[in-house]
Structure formats: structure tokens, C-alpha cells
PDB file of N, CA and C in Angstrom:
ATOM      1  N   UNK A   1     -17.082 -10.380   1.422  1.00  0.00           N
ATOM      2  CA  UNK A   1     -17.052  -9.786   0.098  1.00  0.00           C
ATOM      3  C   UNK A   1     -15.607  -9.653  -0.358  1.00  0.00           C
ATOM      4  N   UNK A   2     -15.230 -10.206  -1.562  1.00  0.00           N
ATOM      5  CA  UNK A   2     -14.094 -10.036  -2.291  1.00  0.00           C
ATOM      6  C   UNK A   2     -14.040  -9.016  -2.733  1.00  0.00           C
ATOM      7  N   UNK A   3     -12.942  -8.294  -2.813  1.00  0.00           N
ATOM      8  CA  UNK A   3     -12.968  -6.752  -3.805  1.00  0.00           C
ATOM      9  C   UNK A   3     -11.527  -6.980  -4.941  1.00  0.00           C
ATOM     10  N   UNK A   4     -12.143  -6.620  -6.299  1.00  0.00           N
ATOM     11  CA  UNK A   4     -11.100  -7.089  -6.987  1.00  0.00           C
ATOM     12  C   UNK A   4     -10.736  -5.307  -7.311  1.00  0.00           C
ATOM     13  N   UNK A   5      -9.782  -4.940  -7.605  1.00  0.00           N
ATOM     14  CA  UNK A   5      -9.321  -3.741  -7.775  1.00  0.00           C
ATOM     15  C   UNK A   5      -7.890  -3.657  -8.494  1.00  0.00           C
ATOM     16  N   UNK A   6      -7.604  -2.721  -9.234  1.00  0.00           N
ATOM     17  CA  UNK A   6      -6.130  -1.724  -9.569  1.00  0.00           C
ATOM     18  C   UNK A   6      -6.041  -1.104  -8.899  1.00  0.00           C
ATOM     19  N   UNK A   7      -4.952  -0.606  -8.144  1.00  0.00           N
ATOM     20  CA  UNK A   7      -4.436   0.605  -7.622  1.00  0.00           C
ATOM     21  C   UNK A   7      -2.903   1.183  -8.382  1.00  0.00           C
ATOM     22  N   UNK A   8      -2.886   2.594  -7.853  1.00  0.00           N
ATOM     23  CA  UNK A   8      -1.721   3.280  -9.074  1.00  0.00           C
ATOM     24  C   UNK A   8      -0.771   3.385  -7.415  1.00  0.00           C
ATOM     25  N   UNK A   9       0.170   3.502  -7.358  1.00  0.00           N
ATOM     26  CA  UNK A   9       0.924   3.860  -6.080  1.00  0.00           C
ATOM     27  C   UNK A   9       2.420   4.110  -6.987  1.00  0.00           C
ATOM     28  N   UNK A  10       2.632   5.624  -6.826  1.00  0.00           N
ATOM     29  CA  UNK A  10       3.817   6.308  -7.011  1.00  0.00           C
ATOM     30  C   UNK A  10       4.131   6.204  -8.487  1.00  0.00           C
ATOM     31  N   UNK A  11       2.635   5.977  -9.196  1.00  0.00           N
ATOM     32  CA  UNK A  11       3.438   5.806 -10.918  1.00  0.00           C
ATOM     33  C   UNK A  11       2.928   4.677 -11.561  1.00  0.00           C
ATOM     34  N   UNK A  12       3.243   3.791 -10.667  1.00  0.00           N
ATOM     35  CA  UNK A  12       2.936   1.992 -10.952  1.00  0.00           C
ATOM     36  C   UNK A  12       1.720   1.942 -10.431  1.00  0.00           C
ATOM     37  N   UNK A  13       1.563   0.780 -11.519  1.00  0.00           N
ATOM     38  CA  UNK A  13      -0.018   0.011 -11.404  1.00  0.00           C
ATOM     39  C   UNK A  13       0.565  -1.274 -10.625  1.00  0.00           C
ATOM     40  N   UNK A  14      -0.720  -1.425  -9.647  1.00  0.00           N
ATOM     41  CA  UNK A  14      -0.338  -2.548  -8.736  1.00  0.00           C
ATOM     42  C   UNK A  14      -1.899  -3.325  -8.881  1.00  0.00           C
ATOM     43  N   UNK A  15      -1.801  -4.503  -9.090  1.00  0.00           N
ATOM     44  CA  UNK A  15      -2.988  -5.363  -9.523  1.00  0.00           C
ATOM     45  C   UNK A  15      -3.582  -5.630  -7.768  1.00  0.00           C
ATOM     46  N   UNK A  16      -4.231  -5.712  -7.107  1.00  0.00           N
ATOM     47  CA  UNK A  16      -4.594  -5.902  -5.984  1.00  0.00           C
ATOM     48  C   UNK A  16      -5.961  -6.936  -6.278  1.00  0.00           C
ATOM     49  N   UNK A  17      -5.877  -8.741  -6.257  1.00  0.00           N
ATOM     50  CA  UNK A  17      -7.026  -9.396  -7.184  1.00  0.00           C
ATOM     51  C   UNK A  17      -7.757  -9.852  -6.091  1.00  0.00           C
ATOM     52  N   UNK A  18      -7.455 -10.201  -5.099  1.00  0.00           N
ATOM     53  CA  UNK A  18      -8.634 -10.711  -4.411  1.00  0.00           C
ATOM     54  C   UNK A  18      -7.945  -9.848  -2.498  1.00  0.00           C
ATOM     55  N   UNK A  19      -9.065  -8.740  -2.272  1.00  0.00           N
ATOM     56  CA  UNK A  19      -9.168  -8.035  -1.137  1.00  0.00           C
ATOM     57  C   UNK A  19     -10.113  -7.886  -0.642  1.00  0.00           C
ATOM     58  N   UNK A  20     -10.087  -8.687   0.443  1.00  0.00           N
ATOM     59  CA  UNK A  20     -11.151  -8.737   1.331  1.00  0.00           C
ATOM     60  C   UNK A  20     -11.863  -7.680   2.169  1.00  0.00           C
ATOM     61  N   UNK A  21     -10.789  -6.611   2.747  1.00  0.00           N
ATOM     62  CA  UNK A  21     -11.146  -5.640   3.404  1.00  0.00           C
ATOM     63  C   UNK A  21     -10.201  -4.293   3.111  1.00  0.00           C
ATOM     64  N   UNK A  22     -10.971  -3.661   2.039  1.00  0.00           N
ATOM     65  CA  UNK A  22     -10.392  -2.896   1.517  1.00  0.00           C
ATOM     66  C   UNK A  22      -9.971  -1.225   1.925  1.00  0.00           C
ATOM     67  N   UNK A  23     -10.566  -1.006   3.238  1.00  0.00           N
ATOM     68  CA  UNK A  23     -10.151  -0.507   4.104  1.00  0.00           C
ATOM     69  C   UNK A  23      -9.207  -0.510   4.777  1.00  0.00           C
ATOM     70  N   UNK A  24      -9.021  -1.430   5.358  1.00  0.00           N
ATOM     71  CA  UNK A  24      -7.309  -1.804   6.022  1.00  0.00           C
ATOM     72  C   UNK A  24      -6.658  -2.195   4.867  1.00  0.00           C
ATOM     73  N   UNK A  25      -6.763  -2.144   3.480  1.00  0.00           N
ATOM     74  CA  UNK A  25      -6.002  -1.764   2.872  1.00  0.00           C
ATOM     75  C   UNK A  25      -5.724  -0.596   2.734  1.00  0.00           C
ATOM     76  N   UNK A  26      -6.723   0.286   2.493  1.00  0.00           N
ATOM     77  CA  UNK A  26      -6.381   1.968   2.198  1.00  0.00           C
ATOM     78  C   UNK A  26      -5.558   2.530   3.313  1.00  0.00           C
ATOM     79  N   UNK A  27      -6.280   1.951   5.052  1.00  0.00           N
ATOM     80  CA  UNK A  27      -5.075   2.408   5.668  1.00  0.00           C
ATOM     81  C   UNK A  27      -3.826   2.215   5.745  1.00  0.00           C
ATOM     82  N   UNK A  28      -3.530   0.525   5.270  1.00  0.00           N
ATOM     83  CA  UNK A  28      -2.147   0.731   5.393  1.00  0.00           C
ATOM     84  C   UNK A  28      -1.351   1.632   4.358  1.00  0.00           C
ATOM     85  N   UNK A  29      -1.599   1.584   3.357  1.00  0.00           N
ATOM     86  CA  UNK A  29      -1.114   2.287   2.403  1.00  0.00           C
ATOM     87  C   UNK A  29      -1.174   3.654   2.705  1.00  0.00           C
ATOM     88  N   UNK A  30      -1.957   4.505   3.275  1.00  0.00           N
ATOM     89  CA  UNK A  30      -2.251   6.017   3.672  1.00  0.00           C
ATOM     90  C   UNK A  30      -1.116   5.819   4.953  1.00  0.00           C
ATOM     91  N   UNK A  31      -0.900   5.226   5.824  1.00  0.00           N
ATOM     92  CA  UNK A  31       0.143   5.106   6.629  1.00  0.00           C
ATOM     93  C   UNK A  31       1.294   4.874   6.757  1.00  0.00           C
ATOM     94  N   UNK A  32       1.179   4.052   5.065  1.00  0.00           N
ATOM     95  CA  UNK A  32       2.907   4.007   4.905  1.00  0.00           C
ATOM     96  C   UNK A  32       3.754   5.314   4.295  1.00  0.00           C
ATOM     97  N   UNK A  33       2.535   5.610   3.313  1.00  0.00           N
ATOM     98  CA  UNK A  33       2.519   7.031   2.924  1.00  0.00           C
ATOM     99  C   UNK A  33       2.622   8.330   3.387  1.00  0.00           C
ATOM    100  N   UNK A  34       2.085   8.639   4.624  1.00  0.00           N
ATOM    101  CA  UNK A  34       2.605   9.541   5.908  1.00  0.00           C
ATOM    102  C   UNK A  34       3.945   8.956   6.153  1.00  0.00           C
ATOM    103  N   UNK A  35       4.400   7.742   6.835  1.00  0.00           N
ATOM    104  CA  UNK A  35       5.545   7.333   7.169  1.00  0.00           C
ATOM    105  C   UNK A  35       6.874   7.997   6.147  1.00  0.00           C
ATOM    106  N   UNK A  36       6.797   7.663   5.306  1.00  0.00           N
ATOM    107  CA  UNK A  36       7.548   8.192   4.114  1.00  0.00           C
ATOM    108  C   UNK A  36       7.467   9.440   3.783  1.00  0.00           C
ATOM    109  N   UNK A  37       6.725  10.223   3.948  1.00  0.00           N
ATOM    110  CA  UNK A  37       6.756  11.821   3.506  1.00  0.00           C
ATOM    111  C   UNK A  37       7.491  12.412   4.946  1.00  0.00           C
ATOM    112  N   UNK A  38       7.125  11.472   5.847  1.00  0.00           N
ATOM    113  CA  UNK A  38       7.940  12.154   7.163  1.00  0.00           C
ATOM    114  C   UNK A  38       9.183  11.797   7.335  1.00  0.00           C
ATOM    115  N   UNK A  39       9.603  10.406   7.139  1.00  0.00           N
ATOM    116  CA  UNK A  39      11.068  10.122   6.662  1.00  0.00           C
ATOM    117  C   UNK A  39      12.008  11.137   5.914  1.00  0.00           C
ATOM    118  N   UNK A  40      10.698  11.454   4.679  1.00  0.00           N
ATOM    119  CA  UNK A  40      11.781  12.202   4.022  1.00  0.00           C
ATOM    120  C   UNK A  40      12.321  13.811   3.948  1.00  0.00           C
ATOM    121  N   UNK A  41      10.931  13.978   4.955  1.00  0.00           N
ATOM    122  CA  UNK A  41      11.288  15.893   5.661  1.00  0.00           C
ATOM    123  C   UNK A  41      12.127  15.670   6.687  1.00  0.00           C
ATOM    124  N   UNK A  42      12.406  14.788   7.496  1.00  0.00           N
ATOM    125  CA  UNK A  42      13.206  14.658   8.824  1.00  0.00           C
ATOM    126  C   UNK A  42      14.653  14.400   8.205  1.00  0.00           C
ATOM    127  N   UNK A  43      14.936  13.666   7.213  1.00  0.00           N
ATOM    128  CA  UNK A  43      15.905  13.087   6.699  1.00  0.00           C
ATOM    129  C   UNK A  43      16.782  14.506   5.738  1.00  0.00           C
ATOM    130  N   UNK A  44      15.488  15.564   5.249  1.00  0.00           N
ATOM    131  CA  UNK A  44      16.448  16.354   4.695  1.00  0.00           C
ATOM    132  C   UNK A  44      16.215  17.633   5.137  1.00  0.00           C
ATOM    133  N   UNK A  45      15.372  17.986   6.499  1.00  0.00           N
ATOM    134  CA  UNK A  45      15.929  18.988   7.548  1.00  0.00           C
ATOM    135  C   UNK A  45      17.116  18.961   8.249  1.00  0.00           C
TER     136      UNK A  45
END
């Protein structure tokens, strides 16, 4: 199954047109997203 979708990430619209498994999309994105909120508490503790 193809999944055609928009996603908004940080403001911006990001066209996402042909996703196959749209799950390991959400995780990576939810993981890069932890990654980065922790970057940026470690970075300004």
C-alpha cells in the first residue's frame, strides 16, 4: 500500500508523495525529534 500524505514538521509543509510504510516513517521522525529536544537541553544545561 502506497500512502500519499502532507506532513507539517517545525512550521513547514513537507509533501511526503509516495510512502510505503508510514510507520517507520512516524518513527523516524518521533526519534529525530526526541534526539533534538535532548541535544538541545544537554547543550544548554
Amino acid at each position: 500500500m502506497i500512502i500519499k500524505s502532507i506532513v507539517v514538521i517545525d512550521g513547514k509543509e513537507v509533501e511526503v508523495k509516495e510512502l510505503e510504510d508510514k510507520e517507520a516513517f512516524a518513527e523516524s521522525v518521533n526519534q529525530r525529534v526526541l534526539f533534538d529536544r535532548n541535544y538541545i537541553i544537554e547543550k544548554t544545561a
